[in-house]
PDB file of N, CA and C in Angstrom:
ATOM      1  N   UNK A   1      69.852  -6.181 -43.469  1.00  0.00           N
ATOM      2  CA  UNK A   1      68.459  -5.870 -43.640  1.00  0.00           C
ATOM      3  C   UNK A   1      68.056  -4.842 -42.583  1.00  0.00           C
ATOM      4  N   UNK A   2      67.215  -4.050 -43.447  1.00  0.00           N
ATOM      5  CA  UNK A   2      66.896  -2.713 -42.035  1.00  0.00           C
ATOM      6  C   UNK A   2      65.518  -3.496 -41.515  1.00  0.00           C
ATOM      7  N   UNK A   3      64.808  -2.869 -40.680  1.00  0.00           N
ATOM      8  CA  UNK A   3      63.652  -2.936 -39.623  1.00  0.00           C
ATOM      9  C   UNK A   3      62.680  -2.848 -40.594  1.00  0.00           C
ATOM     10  N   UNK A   4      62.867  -2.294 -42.022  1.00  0.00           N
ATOM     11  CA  UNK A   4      61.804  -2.349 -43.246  1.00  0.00           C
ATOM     12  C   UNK A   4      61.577  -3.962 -43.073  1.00  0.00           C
ATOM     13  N   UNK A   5      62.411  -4.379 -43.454  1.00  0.00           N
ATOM     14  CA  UNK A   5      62.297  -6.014 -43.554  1.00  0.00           C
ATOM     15  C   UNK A   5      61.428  -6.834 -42.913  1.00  0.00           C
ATOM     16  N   UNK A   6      61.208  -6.496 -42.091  1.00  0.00           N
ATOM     17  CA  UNK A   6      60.368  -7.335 -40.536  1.00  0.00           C
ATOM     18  C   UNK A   6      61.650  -7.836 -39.426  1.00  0.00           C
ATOM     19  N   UNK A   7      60.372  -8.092 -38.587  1.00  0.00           N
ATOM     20  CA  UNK A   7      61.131  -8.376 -37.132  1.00  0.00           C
ATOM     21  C   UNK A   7      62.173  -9.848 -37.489  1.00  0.00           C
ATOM     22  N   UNK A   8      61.841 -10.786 -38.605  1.00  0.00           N
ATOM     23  CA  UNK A   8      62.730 -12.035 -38.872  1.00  0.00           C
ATOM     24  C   UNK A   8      64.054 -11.420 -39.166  1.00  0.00           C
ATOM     25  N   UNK A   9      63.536 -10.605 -40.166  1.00  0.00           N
ATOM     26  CA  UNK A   9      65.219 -10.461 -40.964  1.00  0.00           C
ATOM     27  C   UNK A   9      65.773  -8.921 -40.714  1.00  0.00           C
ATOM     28  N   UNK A  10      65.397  -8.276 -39.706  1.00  0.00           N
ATOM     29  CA  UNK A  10      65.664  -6.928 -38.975  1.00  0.00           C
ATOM     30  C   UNK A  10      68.015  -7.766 -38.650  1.00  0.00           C
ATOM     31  N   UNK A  11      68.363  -6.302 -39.419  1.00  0.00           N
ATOM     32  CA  UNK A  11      70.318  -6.861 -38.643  1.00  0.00           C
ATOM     33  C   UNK A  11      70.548  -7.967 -39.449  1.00  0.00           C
ATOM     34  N   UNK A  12      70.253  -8.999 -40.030  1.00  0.00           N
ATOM     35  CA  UNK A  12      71.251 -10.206 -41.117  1.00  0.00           C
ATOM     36  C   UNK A  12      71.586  -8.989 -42.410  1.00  0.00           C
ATOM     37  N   UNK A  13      72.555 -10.148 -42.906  1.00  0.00           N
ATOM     38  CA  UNK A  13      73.155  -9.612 -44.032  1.00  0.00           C
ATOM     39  C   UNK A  13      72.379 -10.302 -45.137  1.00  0.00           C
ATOM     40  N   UNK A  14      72.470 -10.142 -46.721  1.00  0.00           N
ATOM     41  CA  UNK A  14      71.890 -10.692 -47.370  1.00  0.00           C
ATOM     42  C   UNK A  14      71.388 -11.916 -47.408  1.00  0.00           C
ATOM     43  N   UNK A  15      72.883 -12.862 -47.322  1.00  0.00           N
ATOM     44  CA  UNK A  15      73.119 -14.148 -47.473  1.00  0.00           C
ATOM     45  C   UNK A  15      71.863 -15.191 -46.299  1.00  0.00           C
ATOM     46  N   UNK A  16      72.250 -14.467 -44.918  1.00  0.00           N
ATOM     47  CA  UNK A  16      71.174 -15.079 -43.780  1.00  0.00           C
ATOM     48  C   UNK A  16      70.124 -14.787 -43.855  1.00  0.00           C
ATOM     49  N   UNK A  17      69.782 -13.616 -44.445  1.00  0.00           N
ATOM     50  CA  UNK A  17      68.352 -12.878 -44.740  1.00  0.00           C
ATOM     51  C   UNK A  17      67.438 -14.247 -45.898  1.00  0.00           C
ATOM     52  N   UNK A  18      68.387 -14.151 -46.883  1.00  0.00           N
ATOM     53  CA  UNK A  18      67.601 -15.461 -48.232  1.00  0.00           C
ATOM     54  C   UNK A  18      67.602 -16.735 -47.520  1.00  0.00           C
ATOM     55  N   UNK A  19      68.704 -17.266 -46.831  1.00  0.00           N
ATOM     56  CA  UNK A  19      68.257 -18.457 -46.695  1.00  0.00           C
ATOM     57  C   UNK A  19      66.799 -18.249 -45.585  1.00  0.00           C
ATOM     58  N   UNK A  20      67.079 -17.649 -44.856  1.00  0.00           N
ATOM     59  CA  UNK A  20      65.858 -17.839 -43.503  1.00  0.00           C
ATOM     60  C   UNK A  20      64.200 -17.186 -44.279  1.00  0.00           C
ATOM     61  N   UNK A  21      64.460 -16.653 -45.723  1.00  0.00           N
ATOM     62  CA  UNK A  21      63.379 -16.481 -46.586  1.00  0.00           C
ATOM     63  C   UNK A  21      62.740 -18.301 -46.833  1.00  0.00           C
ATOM     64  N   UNK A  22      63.499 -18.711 -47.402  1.00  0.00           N
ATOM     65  CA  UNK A  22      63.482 -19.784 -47.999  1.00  0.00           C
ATOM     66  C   UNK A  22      63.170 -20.863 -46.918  1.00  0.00           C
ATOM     67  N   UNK A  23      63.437 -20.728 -45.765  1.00  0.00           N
ATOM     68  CA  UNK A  23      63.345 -21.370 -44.782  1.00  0.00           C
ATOM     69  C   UNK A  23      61.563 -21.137 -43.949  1.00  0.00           C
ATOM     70  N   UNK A  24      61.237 -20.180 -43.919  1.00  0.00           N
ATOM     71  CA  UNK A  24      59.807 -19.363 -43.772  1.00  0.00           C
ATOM     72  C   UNK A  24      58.532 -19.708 -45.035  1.00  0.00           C
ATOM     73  N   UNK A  25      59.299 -19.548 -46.011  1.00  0.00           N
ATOM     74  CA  UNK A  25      58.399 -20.318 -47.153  1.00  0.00           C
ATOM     75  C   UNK A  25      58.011 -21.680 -46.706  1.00  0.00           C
ATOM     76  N   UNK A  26      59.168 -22.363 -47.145  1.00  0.00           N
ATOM     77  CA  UNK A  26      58.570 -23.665 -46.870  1.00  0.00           C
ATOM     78  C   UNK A  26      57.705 -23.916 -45.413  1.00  0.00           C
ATOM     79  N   UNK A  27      58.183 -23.623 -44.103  1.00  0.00           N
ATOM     80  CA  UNK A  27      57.047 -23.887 -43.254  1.00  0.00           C
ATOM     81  C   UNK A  27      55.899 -23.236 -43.684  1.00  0.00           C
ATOM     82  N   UNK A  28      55.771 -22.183 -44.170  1.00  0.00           N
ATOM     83  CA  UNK A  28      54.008 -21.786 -44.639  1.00  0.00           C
ATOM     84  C   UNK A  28      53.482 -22.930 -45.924  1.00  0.00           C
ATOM     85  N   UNK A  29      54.334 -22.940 -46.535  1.00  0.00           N
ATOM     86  CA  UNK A  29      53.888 -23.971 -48.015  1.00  0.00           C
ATOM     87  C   UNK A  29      53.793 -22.539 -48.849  1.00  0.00           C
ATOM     88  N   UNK A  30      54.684 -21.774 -48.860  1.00  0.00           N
ATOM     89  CA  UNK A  30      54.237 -20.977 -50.144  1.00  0.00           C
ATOM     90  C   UNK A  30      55.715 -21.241 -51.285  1.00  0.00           C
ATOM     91  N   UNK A  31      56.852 -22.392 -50.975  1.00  0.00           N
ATOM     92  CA  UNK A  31      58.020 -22.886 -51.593  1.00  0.00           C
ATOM     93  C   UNK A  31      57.474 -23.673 -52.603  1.00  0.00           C
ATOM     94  N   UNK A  32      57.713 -23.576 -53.973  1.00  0.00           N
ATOM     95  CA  UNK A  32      56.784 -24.765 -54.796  1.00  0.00           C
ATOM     96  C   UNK A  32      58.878 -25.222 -54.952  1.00  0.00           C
ATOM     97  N   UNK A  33      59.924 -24.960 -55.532  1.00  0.00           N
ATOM     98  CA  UNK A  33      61.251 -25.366 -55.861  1.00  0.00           C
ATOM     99  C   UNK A  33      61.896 -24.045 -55.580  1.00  0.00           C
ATOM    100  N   UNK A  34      63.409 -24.828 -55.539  1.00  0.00           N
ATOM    101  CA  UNK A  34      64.360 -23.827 -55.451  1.00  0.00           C
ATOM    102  C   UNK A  34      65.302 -24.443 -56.547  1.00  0.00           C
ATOM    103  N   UNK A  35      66.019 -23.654 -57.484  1.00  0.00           N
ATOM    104  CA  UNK A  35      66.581 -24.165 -58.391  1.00  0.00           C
ATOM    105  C   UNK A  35      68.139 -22.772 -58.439  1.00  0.00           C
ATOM    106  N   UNK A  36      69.255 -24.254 -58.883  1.00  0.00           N
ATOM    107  CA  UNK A  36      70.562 -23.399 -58.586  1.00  0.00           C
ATOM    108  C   UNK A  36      70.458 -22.968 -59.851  1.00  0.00           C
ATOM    109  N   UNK A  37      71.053 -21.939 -60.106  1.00  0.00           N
ATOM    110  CA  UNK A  37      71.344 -21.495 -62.011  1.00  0.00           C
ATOM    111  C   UNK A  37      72.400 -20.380 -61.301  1.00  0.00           C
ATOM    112  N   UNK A  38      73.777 -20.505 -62.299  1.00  0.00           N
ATOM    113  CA  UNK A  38      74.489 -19.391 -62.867  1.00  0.00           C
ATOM    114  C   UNK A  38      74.297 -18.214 -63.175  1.00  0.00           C
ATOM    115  N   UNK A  39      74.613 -16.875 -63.224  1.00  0.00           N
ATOM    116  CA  UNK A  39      74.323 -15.983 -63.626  1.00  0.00           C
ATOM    117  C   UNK A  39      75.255 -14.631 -62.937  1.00  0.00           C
ATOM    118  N   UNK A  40      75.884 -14.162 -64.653  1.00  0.00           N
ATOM    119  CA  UNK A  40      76.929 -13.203 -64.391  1.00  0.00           C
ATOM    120  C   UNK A  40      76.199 -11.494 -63.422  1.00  0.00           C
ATOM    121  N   UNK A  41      77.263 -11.355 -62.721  1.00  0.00           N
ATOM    122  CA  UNK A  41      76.892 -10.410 -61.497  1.00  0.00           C
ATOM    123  C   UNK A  41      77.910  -9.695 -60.873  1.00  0.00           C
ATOM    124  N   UNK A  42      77.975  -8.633 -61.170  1.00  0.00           N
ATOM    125  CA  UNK A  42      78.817  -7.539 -61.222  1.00  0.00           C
ATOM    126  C   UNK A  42      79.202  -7.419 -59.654  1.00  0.00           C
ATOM    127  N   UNK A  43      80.965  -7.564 -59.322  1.00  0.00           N
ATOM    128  CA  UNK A  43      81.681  -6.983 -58.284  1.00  0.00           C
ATOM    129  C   UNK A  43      82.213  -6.056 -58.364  1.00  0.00           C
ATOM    130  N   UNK A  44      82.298  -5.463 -57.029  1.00  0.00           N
ATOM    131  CA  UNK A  44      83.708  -4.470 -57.369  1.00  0.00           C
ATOM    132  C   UNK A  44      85.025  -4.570 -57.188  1.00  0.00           C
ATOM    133  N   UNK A  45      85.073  -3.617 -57.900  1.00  0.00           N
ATOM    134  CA  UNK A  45      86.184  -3.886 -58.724  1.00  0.00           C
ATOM    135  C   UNK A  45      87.898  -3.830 -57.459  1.00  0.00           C
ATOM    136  N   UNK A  46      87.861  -3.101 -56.212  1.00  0.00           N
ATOM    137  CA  UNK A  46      88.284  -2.809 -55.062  1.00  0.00           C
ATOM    138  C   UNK A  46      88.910  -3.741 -53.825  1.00  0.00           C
ATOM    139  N   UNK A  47      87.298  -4.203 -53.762  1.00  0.00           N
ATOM    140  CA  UNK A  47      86.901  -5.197 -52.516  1.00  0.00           C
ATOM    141  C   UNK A  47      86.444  -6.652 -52.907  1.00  0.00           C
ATOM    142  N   UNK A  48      85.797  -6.805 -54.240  1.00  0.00           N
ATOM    143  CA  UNK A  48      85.177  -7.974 -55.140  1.00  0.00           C
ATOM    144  C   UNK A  48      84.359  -8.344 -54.489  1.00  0.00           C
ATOM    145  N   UNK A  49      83.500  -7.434 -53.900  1.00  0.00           N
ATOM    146  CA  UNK A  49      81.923  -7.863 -53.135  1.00  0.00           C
ATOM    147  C   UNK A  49      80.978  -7.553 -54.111  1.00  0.00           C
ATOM    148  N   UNK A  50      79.854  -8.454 -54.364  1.00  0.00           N
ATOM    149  CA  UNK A  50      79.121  -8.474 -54.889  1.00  0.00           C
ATOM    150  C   UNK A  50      78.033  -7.354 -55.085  1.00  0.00           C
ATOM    151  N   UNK A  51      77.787  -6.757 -56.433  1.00  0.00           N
ATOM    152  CA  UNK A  51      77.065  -5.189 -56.274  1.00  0.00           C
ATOM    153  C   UNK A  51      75.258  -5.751 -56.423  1.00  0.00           C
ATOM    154  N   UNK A  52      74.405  -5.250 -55.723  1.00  0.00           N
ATOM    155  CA  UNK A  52      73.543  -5.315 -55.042  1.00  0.00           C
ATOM    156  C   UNK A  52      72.998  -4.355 -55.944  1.00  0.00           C
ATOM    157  N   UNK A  53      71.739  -4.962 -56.659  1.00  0.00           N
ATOM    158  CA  UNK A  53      71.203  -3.569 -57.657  1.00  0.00           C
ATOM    159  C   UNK A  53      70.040  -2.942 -56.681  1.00  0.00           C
ATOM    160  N   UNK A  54      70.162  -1.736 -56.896  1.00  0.00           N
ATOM    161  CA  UNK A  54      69.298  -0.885 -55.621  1.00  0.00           C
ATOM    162  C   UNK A  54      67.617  -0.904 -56.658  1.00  0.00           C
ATOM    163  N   UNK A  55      66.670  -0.969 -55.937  1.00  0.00           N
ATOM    164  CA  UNK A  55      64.975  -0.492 -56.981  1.00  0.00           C
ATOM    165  C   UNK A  55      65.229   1.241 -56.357  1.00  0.00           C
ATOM    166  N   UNK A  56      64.629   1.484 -57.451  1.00  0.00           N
ATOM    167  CA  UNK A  56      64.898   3.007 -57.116  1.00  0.00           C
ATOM    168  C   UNK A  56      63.258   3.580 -58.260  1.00  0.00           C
ATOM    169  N   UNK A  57      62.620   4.713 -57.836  1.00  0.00           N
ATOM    170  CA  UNK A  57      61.513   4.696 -58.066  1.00  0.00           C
ATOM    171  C   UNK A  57      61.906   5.506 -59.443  1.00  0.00           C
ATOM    172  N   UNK A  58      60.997   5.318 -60.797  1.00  0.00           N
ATOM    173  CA  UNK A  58      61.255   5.604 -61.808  1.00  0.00           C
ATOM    174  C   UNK A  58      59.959   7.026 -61.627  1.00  0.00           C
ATOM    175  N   UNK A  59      61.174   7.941 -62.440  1.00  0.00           N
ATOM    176  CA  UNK A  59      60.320   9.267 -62.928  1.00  0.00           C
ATOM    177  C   UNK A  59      60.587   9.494 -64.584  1.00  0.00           C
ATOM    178  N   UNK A  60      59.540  10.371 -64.766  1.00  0.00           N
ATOM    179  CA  UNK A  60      59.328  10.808 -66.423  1.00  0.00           C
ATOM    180  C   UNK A  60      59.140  12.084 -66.203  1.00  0.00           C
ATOM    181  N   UNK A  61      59.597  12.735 -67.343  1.00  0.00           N
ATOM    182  CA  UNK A  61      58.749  14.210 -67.525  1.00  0.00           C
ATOM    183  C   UNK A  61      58.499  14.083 -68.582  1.00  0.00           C
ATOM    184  N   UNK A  62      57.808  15.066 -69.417  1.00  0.00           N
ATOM    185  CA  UNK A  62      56.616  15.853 -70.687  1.00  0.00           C
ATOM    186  C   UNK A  62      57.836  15.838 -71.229  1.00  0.00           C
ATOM    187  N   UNK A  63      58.652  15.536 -72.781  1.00  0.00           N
ATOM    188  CA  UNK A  63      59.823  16.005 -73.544  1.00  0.00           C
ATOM    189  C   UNK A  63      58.859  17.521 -73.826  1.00  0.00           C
ATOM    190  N   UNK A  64      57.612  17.629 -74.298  1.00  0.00           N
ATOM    191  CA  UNK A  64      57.480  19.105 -74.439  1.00  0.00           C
ATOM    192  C   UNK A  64      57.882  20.348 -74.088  1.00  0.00           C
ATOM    193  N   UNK A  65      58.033  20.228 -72.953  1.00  0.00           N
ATOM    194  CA  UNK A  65      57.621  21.242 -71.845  1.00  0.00           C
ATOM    195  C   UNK A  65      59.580  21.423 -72.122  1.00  0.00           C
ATOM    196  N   UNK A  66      60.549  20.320 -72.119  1.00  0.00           N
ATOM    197  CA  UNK A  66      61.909  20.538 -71.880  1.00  0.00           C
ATOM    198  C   UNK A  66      61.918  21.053 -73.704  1.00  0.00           C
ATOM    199  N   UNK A  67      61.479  20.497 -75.222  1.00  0.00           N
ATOM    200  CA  UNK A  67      61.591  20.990 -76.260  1.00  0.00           C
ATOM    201  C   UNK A  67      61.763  22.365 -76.068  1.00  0.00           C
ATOM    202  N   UNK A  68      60.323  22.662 -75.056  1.00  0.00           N
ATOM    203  CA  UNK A  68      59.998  24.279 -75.157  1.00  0.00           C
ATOM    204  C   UNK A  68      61.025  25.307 -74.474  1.00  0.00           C
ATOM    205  N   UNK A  69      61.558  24.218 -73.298  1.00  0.00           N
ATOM    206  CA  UNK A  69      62.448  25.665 -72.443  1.00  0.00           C
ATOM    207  C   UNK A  69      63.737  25.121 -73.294  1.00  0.00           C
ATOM    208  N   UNK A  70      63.684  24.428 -74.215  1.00  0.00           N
ATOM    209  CA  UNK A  70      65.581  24.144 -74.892  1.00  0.00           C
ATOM    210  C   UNK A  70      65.258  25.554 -76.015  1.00  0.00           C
ATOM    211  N   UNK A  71      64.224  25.681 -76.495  1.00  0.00           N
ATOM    212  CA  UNK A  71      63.937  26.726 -77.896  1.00  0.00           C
ATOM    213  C   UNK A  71      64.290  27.989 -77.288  1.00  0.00           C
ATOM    214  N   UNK A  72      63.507  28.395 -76.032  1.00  0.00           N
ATOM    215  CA  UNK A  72      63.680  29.574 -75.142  1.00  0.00           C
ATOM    216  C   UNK A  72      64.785  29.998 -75.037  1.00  0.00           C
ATOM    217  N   UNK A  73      65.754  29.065 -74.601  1.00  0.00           N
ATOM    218  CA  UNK A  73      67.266  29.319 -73.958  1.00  0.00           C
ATOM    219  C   UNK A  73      68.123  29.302 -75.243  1.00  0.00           C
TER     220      UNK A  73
END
């Protein structure tokens, strides 16, 4: 976790980062359950560490504007 994270989870790795989430919840009371469930999750293929889906900010453009410069060219 980078310094984005806060000063708790600033340097852990995922794994210490969630539990000490889960651990912070409940002393505030914002934990209503925690529930185990399964669920397929892509490693690699190399090392077989678990791949980590990144949020990444979504863009659009006008299809017009690309119709128009595909007709041009």
């Amino acid at each position: 976790m980078t310094e984005s994270a806060g000063a708790d989870f600033a340097g852990l790795d995922r794994y210490k980062a969630r539990e000490k989430v889960i651990e912070k919840f409940c002393r505030v009371g914002l934990l209503e359950k925690v529930i185990d469930y399964e669920f397929s999750i892509s490693k690699c293929e190399r090392c077989k560490t678990v791949v980590e889906p990144l949020i990444s900010t979504q863009w659009f453009c006008r299809m017009e504007s690309c119709a128009i410069w595909r007709s041009i060219c």
